[in-house]
Protein backbone atom coordinates (compact mmCIF):
# COMPACT_ATOMS: atom_id res chain seq x y z
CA UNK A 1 259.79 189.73 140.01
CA UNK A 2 259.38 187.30 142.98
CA UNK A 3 255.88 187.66 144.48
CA UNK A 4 254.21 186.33 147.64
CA UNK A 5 250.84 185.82 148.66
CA UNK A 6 249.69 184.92 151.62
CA UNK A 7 246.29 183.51 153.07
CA UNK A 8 244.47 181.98 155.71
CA UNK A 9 244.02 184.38 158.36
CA UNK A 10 240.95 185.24 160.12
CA UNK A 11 238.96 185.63 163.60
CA UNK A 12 239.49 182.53 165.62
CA UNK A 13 238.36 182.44 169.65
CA UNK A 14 241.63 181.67 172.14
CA UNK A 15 242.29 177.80 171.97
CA UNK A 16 241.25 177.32 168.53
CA UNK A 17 243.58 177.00 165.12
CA UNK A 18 244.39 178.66 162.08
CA UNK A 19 246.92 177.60 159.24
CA UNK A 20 248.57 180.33 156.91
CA UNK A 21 249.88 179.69 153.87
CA UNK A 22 252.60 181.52 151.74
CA UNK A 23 252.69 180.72 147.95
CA UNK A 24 255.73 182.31 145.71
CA UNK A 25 255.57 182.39 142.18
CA UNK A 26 257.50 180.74 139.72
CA UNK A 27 259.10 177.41 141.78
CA UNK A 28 261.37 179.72 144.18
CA UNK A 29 261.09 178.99 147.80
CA UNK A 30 262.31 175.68 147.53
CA UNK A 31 265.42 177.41 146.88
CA UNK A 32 264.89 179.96 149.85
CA UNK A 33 265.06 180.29 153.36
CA UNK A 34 261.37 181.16 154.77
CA UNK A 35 260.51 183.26 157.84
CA UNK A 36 256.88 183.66 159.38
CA UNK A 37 256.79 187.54 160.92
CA UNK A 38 254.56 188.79 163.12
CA UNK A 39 253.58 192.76 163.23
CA UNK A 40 251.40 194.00 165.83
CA UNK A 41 250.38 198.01 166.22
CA UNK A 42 253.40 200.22 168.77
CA UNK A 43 255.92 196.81 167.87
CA UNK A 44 258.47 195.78 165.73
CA UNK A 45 257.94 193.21 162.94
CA UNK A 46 259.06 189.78 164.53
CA UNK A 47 260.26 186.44 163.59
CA UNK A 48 257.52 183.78 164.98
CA UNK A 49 258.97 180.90 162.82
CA UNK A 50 261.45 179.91 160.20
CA UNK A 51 262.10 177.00 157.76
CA UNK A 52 266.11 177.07 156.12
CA UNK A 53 266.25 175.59 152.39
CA UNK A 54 267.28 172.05 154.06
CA UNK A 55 264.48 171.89 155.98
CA UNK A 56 265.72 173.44 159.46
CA UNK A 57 263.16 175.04 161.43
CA UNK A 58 263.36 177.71 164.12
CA UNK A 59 260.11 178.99 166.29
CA UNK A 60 260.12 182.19 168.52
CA UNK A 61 259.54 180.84 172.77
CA UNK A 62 256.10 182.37 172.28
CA UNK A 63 255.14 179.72 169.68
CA UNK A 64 257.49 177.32 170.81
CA UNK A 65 255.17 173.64 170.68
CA UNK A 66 252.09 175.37 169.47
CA UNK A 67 252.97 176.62 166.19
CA UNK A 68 254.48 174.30 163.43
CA UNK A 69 256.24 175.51 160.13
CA UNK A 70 256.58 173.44 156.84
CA UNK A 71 256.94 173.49 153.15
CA UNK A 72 255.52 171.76 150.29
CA UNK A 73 258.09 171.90 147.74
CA UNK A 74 256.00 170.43 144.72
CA UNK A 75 253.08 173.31 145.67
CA UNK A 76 255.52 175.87 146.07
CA UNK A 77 254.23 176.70 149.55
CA UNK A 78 254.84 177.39 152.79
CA UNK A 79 252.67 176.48 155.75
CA UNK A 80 252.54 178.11 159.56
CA UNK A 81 249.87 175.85 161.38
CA UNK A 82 248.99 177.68 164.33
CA UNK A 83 247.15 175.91 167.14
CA UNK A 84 246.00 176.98 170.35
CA UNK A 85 245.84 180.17 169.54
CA UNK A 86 246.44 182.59 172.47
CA UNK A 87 244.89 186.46 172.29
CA UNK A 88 248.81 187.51 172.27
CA UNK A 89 248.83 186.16 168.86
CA UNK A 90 247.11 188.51 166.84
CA UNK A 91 248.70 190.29 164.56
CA UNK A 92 249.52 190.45 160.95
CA UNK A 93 251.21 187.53 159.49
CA UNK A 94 253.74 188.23 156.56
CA UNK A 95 255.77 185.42 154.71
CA UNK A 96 259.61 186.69 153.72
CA UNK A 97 261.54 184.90 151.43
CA UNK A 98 265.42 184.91 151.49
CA UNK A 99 266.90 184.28 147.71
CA UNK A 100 270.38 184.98 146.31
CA UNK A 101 271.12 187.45 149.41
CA UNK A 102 267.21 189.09 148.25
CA UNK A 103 264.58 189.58 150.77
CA UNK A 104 260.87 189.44 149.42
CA UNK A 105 258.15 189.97 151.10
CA UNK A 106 254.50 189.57 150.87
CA UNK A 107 251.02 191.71 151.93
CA UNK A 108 250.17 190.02 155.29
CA UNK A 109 247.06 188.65 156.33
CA UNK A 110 245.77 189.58 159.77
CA UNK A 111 244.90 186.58 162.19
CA UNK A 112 242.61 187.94 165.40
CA UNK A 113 242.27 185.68 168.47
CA UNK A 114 239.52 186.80 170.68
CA UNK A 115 239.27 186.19 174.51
């Protein structure tokens, strides 16, 4: 019954910015821990970024000062501000929510960086 959406991706040129956003329903992810994962064709899905219930974040070395991960309890979202964006990056973005021992995922949203 928990659902994710996320949004925000799109085609960006190397150096510029995009921010992703992850909305839950019902009033859930303040409760949850939060992961940013990155899927790109012939790899595994990886972590890029992570935000615990208290507030704890954790970022993959590849995003490491470049990418930034927050939450907005009252909207029930969670951000991934991604700057200097690097052709490496693209991929397709999903938001995973950890609840009660659950894990939820959403669709993606595919973020390109061109050379």
């Amino acid at each position: 019954q928990v659902q994710l959406v996320e949004s925000g991706g799109g085609l960006v040129q190397a150096g510029g910015s995009l921010r992703l956003s992850c909305v839950a329903s019902g009033s859930i992810l303040r409760f949850a821990d939060v992961g940013w994962y990155r899927q790109v064709p012939g790899k595994q899905r990886e972590l890029v970024a992570g935000i615990s219930r208290g507030g704890s974040t954790n970022y993959a070395d590849s995003v490491k000062g470049r990418f930034t991960i927050s939450r907005d309890n009252a909207k029930n979202t969670v951000y991934l501000q991604m700057n200097s964006l690097k052709p490496e990056d693209t991929g397709v973005y999903y938001c995973n929510a950890k609840l009660h021992g659950v894990d939820y995922w959403g669709k993606g949203t595919l973020a390109t960086v061109s050379s």
